[in-house]
C-alpha atoms as a PDB file:
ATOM      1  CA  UNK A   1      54.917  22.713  -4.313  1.00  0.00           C
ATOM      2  CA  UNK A   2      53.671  26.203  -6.373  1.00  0.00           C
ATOM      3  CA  UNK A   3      50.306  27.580  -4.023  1.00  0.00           C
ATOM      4  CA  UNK A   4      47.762  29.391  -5.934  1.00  0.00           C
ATOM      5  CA  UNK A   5      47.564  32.003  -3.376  1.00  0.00           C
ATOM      6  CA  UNK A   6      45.208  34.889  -4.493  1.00  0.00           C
ATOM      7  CA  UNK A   7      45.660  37.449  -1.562  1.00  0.00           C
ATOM      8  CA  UNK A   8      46.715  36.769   2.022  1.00  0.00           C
ATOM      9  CA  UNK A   9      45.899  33.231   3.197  1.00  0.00           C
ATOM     10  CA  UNK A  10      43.117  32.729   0.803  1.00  0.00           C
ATOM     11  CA  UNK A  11      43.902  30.374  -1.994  1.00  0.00           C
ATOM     12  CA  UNK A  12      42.625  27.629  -4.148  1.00  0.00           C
ATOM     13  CA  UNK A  13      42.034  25.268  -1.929  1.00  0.00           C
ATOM     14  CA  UNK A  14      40.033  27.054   0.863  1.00  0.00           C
ATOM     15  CA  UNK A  15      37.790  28.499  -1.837  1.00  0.00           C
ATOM     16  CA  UNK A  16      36.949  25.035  -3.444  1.00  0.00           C
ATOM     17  CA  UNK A  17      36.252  23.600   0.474  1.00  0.00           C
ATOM     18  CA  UNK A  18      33.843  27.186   1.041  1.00  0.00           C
ATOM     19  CA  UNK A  19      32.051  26.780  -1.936  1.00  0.00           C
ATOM     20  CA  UNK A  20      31.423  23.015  -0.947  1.00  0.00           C
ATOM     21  CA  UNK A  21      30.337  24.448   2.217  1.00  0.00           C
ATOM     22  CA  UNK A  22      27.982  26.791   0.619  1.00  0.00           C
ATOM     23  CA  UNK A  23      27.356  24.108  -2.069  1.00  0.00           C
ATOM     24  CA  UNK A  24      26.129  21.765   1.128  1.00  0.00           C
ATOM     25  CA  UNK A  25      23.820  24.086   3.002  1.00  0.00           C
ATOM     26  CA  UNK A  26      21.921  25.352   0.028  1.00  0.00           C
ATOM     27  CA  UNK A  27      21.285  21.778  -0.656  1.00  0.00           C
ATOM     28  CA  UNK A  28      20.167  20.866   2.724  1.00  0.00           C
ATOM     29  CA  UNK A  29      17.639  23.949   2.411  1.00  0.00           C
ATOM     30  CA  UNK A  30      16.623  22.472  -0.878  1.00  0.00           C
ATOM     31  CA  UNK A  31      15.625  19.153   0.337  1.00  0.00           C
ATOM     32  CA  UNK A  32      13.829  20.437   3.511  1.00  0.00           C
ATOM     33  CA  UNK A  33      11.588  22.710   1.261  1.00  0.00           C
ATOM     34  CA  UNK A  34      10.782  19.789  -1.051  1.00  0.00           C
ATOM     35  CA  UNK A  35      10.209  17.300   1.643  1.00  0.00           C
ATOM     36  CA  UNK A  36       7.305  19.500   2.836  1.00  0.00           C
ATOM     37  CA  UNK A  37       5.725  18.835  -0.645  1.00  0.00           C
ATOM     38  CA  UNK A  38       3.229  16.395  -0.085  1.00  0.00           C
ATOM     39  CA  UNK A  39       1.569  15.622   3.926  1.00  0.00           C
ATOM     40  CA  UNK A  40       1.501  19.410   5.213  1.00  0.00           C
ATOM     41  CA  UNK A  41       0.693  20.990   6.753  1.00  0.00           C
ATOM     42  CA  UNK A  42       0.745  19.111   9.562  1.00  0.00           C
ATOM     43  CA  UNK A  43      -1.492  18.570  11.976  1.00  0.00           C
ATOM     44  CA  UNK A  44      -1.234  18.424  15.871  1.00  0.00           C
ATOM     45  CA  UNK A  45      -2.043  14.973  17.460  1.00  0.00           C
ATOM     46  CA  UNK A  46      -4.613  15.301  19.904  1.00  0.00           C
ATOM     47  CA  UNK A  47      -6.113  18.823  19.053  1.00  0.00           C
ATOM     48  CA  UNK A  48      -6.247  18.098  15.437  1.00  0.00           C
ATOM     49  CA  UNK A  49      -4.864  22.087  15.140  1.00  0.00           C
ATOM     50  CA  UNK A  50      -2.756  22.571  11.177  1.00  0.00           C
ATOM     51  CA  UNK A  51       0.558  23.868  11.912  1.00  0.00           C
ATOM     52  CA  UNK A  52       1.419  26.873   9.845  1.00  0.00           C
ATOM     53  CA  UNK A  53       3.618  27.413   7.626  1.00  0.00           C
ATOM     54  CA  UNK A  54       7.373  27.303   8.241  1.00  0.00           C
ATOM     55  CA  UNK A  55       8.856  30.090   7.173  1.00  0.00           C
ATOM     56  CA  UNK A  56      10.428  30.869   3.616  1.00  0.00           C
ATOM     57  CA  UNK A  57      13.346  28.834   3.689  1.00  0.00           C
ATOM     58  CA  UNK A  58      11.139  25.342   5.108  1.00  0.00           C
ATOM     59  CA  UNK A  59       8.100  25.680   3.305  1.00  0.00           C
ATOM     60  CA  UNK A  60       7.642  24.257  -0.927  1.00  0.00           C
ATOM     61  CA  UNK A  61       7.078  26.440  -3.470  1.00  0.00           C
ATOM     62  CA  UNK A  62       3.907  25.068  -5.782  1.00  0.00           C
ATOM     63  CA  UNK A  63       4.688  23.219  -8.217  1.00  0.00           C
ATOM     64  CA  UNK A  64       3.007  21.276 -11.467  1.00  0.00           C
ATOM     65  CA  UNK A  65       3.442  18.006 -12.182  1.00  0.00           C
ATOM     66  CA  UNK A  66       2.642  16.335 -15.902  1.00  0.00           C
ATOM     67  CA  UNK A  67       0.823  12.833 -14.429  1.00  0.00           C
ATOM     68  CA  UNK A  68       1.468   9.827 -17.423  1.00  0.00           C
ATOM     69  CA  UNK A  69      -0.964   8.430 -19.907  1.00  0.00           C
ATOM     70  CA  UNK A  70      -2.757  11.495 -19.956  1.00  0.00           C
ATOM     71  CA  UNK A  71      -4.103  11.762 -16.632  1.00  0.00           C
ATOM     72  CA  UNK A  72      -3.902  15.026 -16.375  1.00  0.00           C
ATOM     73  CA  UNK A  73      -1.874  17.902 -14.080  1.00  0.00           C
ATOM     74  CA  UNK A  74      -1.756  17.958 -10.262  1.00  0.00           C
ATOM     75  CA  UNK A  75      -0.097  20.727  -8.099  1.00  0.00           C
ATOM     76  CA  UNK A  76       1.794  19.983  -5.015  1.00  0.00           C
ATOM     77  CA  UNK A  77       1.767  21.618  -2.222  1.00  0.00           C
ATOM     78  CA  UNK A  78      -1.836  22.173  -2.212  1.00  0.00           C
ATOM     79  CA  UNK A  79      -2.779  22.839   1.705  1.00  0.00           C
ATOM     80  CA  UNK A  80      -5.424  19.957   1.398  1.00  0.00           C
ATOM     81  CA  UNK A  81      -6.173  17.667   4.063  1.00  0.00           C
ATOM     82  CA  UNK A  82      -7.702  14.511   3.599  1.00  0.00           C
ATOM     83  CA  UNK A  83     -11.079  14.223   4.410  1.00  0.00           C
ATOM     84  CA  UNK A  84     -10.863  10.916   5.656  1.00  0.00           C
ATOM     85  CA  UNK A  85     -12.575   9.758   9.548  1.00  0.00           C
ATOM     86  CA  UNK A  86     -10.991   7.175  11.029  1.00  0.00           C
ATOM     87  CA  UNK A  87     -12.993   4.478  12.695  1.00  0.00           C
ATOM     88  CA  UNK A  88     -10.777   4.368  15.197  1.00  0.00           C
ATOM     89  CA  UNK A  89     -10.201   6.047  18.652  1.00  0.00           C
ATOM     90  CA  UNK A  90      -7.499   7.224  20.967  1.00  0.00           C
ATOM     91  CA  UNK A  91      -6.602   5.436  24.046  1.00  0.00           C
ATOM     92  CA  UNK A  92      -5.651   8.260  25.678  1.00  0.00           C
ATOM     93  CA  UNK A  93      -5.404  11.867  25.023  1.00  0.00           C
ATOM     94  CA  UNK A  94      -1.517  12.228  25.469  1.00  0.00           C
ATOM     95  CA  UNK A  95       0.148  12.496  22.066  1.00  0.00           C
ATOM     96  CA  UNK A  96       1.468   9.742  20.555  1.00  0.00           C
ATOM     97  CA  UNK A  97      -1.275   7.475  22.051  1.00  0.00           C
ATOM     98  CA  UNK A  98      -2.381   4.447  19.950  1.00  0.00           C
ATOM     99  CA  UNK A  99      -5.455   4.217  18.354  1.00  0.00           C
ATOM    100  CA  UNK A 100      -7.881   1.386  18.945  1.00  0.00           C
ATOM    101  CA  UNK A 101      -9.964   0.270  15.974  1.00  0.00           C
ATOM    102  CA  UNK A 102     -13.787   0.891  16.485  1.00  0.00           C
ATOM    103  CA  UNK A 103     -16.180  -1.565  14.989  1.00  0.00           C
ATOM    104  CA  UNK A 104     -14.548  -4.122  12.155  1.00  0.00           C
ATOM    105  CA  UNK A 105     -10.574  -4.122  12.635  1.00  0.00           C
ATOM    106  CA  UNK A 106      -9.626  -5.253   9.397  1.00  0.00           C
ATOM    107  CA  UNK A 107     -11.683  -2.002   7.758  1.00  0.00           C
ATOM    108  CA  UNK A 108     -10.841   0.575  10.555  1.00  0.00           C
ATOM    109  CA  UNK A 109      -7.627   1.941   8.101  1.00  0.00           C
ATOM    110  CA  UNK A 110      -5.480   2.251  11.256  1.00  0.00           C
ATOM    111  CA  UNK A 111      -2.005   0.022  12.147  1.00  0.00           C
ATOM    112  CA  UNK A 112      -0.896  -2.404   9.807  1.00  0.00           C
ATOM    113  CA  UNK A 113      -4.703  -2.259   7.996  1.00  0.00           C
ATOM    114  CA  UNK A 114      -3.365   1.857   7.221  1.00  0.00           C
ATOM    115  CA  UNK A 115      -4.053   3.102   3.451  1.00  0.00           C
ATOM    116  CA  UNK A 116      -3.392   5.538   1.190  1.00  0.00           C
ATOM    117  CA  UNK A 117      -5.697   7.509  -0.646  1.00  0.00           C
ATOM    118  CA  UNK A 118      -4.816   6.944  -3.800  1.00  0.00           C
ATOM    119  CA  UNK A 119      -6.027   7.781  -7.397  1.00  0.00           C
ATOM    120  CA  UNK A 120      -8.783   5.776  -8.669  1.00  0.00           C
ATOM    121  CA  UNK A 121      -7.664   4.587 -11.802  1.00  0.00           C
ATOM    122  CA  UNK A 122      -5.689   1.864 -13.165  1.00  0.00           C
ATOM    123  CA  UNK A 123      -1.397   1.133 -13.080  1.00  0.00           C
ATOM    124  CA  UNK A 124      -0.441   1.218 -16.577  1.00  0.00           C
ATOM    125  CA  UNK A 125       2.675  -0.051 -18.326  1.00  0.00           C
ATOM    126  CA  UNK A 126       4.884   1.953 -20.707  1.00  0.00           C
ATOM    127  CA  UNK A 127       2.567   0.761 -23.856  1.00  0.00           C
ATOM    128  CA  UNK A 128      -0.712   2.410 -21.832  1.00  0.00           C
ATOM    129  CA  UNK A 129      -1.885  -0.839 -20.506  1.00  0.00           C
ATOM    130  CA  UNK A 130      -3.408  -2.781 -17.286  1.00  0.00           C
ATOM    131  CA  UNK A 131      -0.304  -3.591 -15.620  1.00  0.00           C
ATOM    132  CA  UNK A 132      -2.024  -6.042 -13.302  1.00  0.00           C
ATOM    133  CA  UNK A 133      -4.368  -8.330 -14.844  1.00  0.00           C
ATOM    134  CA  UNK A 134      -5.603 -11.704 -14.394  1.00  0.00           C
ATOM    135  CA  UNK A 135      -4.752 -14.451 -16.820  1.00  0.00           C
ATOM    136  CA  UNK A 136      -7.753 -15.216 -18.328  1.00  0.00           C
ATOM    137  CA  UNK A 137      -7.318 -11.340 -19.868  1.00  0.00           C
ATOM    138  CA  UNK A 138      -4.070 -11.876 -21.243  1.00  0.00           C
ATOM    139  CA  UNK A 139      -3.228 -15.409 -23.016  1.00  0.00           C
ATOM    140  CA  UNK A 140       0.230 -14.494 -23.450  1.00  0.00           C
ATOM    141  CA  UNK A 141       1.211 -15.182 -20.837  1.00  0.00           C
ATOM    142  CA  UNK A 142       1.701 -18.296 -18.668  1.00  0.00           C
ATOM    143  CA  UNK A 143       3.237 -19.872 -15.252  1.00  0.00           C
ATOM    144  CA  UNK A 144       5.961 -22.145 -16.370  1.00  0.00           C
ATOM    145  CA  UNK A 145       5.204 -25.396 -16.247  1.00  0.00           C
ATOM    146  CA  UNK A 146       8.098 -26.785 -13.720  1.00  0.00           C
ATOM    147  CA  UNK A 147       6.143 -23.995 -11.515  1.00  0.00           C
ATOM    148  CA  UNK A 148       3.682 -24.658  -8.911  1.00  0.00           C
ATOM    149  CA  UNK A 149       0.184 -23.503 -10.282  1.00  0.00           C
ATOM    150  CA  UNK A 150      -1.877 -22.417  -7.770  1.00  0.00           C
ATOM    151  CA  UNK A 151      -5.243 -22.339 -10.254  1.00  0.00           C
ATOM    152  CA  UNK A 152      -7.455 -25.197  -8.256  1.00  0.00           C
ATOM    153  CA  UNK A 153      -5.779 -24.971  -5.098  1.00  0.00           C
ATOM    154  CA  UNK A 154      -7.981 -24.673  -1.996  1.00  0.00           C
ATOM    155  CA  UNK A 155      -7.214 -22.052  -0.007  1.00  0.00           C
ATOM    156  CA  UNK A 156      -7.252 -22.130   3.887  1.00  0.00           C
ATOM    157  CA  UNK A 157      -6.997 -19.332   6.177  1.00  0.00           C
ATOM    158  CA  UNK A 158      -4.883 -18.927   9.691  1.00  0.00           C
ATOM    159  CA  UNK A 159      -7.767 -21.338  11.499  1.00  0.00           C
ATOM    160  CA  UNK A 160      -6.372 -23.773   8.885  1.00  0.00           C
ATOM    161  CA  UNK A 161     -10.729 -23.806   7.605  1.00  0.00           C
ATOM    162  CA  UNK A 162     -11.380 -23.799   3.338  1.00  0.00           C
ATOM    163  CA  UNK A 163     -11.598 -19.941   2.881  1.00  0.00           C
ATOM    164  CA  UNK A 164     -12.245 -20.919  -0.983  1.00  0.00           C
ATOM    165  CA  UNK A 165     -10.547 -22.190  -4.287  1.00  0.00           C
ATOM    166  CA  UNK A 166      -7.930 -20.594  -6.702  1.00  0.00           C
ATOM    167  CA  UNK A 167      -9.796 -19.363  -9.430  1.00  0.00           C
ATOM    168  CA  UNK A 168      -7.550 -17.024 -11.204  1.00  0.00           C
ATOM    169  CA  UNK A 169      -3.869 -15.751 -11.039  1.00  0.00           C
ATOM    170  CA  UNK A 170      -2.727 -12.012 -11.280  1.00  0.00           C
ATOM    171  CA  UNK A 171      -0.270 -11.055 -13.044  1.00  0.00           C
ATOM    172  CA  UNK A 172       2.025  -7.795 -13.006  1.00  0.00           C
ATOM    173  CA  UNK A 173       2.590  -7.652 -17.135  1.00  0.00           C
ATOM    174  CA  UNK A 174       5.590  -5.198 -16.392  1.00  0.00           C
ATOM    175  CA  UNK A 175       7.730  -6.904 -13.647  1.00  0.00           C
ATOM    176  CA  UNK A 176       7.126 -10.522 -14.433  1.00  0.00           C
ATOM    177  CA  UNK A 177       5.373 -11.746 -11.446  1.00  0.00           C
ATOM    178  CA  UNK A 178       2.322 -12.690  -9.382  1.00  0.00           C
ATOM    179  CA  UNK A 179       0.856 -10.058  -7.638  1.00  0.00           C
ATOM    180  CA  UNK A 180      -2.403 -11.606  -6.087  1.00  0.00           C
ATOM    181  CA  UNK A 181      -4.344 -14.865  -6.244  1.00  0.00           C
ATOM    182  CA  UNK A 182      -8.243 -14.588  -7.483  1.00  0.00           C
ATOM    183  CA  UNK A 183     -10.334 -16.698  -4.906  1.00  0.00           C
ATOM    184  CA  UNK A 184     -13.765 -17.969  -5.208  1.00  0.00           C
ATOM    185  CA  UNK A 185     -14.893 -18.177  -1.778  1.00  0.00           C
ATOM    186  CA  UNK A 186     -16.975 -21.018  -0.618  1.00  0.00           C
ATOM    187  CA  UNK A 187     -18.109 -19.651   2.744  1.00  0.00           C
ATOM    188  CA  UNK A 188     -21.007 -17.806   3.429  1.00  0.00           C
ATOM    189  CA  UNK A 189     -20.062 -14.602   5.225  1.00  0.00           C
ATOM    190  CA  UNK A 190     -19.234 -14.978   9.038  1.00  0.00           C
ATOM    191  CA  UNK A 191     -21.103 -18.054   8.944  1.00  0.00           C
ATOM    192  CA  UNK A 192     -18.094 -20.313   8.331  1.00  0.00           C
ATOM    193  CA  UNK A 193     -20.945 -22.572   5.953  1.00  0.00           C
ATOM    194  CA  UNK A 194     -20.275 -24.284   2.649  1.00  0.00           C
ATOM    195  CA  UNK A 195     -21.900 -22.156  -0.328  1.00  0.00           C
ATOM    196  CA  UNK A 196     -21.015 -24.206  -3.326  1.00  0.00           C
ATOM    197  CA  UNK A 197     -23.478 -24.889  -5.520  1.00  0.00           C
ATOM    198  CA  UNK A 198     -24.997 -21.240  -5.119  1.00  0.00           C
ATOM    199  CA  UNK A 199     -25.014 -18.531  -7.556  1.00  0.00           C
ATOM    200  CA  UNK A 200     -22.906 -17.033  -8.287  1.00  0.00           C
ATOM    201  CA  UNK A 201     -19.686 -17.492  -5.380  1.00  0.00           C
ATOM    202  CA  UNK A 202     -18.075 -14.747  -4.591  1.00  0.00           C
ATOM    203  CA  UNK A 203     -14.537 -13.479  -5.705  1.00  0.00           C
ATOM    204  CA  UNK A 204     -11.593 -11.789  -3.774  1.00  0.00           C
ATOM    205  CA  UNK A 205      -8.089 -10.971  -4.528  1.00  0.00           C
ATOM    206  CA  UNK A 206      -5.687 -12.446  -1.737  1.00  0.00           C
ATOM    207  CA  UNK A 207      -1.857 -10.653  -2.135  1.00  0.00           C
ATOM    208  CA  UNK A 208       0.503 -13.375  -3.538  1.00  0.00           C
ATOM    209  CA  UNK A 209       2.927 -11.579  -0.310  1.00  0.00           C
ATOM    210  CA  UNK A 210       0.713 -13.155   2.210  1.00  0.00           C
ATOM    211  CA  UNK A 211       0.128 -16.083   0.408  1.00  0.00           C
ATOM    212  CA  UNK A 212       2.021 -19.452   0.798  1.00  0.00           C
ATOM    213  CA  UNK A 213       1.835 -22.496  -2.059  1.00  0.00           C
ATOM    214  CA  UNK A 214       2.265 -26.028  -0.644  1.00  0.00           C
ATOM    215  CA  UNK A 215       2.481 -27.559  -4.004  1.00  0.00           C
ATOM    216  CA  UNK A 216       2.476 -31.495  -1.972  1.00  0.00           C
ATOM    217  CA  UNK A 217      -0.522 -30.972  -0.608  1.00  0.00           C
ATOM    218  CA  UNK A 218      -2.273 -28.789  -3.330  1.00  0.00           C
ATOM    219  CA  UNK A 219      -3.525 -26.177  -0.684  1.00  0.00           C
ATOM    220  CA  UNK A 220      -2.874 -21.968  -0.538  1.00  0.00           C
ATOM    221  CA  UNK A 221      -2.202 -20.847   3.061  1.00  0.00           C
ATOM    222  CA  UNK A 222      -3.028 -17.629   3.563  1.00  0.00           C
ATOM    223  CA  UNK A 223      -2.069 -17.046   7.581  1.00  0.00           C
ATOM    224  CA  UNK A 224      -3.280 -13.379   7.798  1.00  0.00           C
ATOM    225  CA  UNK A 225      -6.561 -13.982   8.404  1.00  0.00           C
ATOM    226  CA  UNK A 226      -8.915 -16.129   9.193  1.00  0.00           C
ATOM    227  CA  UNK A 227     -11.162 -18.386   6.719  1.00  0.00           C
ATOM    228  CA  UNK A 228     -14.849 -16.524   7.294  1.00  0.00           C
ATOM    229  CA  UNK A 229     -12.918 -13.366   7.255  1.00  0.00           C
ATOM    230  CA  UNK A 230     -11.926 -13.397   3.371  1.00  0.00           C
ATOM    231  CA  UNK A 231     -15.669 -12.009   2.800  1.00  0.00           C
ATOM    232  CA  UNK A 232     -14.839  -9.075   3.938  1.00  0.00           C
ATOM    233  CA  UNK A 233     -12.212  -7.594   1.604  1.00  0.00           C
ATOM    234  CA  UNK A 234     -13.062  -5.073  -0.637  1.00  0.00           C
ATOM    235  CA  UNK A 235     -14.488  -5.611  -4.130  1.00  0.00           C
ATOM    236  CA  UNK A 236     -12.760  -4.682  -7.493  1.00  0.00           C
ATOM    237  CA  UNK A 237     -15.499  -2.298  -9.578  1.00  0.00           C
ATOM    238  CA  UNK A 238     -13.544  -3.817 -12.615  1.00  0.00           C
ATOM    239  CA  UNK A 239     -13.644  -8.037 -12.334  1.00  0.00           C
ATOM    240  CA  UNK A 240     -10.687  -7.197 -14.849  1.00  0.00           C
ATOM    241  CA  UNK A 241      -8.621  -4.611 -13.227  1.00  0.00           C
ATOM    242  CA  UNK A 242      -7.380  -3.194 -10.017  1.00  0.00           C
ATOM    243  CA  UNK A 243      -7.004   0.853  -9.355  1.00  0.00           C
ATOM    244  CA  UNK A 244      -4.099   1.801  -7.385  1.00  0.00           C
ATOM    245  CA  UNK A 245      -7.121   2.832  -4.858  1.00  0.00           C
ATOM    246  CA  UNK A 246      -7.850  -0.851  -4.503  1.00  0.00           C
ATOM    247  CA  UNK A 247      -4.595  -2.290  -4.563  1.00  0.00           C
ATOM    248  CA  UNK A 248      -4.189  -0.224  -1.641  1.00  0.00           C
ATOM    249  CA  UNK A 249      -7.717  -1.422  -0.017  1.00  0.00           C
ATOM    250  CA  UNK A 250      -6.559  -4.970  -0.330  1.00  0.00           C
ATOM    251  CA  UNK A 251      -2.958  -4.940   0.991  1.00  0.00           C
ATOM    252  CA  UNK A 252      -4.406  -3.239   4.083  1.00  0.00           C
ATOM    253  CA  UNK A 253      -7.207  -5.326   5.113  1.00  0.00           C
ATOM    254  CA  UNK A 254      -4.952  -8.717   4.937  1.00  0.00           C
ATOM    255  CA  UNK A 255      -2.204  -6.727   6.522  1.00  0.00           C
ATOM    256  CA  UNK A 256      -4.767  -5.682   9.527  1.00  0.00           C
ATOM    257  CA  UNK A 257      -5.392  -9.389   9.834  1.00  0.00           C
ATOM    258  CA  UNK A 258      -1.819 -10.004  11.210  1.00  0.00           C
ATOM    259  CA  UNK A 259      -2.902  -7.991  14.390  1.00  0.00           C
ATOM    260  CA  UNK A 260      -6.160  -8.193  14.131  1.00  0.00           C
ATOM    261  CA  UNK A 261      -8.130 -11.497  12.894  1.00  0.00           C
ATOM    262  CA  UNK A 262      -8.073 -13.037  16.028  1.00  0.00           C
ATOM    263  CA  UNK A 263      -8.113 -11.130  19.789  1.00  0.00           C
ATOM    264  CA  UNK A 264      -5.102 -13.251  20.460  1.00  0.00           C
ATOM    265  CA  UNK A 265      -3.018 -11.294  18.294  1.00  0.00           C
ATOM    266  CA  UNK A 266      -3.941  -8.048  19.407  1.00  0.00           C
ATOM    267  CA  UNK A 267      -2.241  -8.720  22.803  1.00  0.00           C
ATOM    268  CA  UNK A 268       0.844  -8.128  24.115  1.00  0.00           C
ATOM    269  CA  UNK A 269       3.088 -11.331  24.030  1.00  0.00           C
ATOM    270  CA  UNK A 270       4.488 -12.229  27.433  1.00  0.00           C
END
């Protein structure tokens, strides 16, 4: 068979496999200098020391990004650490320790109750729109009727005590689906006592993840924490809308609960 052969033993088919080669290192440089985009520099573990740069070939060149719906430009890499203090603690000083929540464990922002900071405004759709909103904003739309509706369910927590009732459902306009369940709680906070009938109850958003419809028995079990504890999670600013700040608020303090609601589940299991 004819062999392009150019001059000695190069020919066509050892420059096609070098420039591969060359094709294949440039692009793992590529991706190691974008990877350092966003979460550097980074930061020792127990000193709390910033790393420096490293090096031309491993560190991101600036670069602007156009945000949607008008929200305006924001540069990555920008060298800025978050300002956020943790109110949690080391257990020991060797790197790589855990950290041990101080004070409440479902706000401490540490293990499974971690969150991002992210920007304080509201998840649109393609239209500029709420993405997430609750039903009463949007008549549109609907839970099918051979559906379980959870709208006047009681809700129990993992001590299997009335946390509240199903007020409202939450709907994600651009995927379809129920993000989180609106629940008027009818327990005074960490007193575990029966509020109804004073003004006005309060509301929280439980995520539809964590949440579990026994249509039989008309009851919402919510196993991540525990009945008193659904006080505690963070208020919307907006009864209407959820930022992507508060989304993330939300998911963590339920998530925390799954370690942390009772001292049980903080322990090792045997």
């Amino acid at each position: 068979m004819y062999n392009a052969e150019f001059a000695g033993t190069i020919d066509l088919t050892l420059l096609i496999f070098l420039s591969f080669v060359l094709f294949f290192v440039g692009l793992i440089f590529y991706l190691r200098r974008e990877d350092r985009r966003e979460g550097y520099p980074l930061e020792d573990d127990v000193s709390g020391r910033l790393e420096g740069a490293s090096g031309l070939f491993f560190t991101a060149q600036p670069k602007t990004f156009i945000l949607p719906h008008g929200a305006g430009l924001v540069s990555k890499p920008d060298s800025v650490r978050d300002p956020l203090e943790l109110a949690a603690s080391r257990m020991s000083r060797v790197s790589g320790s855990p950290l041990e929540p101080i004070g409440d464990p479902l706000q401490a922002g540490v293990g499974p109750g971690a969150y991002a900071q992210r920007a304080h405004r509201v998840d649109q759709t393609l239209h500029g729109e709420a993405k997430i909103v609750p039903l009463r904003a949007d008549p549109a739309y609907s839970i099918p009727r051979f559906d379980a509706d959870p709208r006047g369910m009681t809700v129990m927590g993992a001590d299997r005590a009335t946390a509240g009732v199903v007020a409202d459902v939450w709907v994600d306009r651009a995927e379809y689906l129920i993000r989180y369940l609106e629940v008027e709680l009818t327990q005074a906070p960490g007193l575990g006592l029966s509020v109804l009938g004073s003004a006005p109850a309060r509301r929280v958003l439980v995520p539809m993840t964590m949440a579990v419809i026994r249509k039989g028995r008309g009851v919402v079990a919510v196993d991540a924490v525990l009945a008193a504890q659904f006080a505690g999670a963070p208020a919307l600013e907006n009864p209407d809308q959820i930022t992507f700040y508060e989304e993330e608020r939300v998911c963590a303090y339920f998530g925390a609960g799954f370690l942390y609601a009772t001292p049980m589940r903080a322990e090792p299991w045997l």
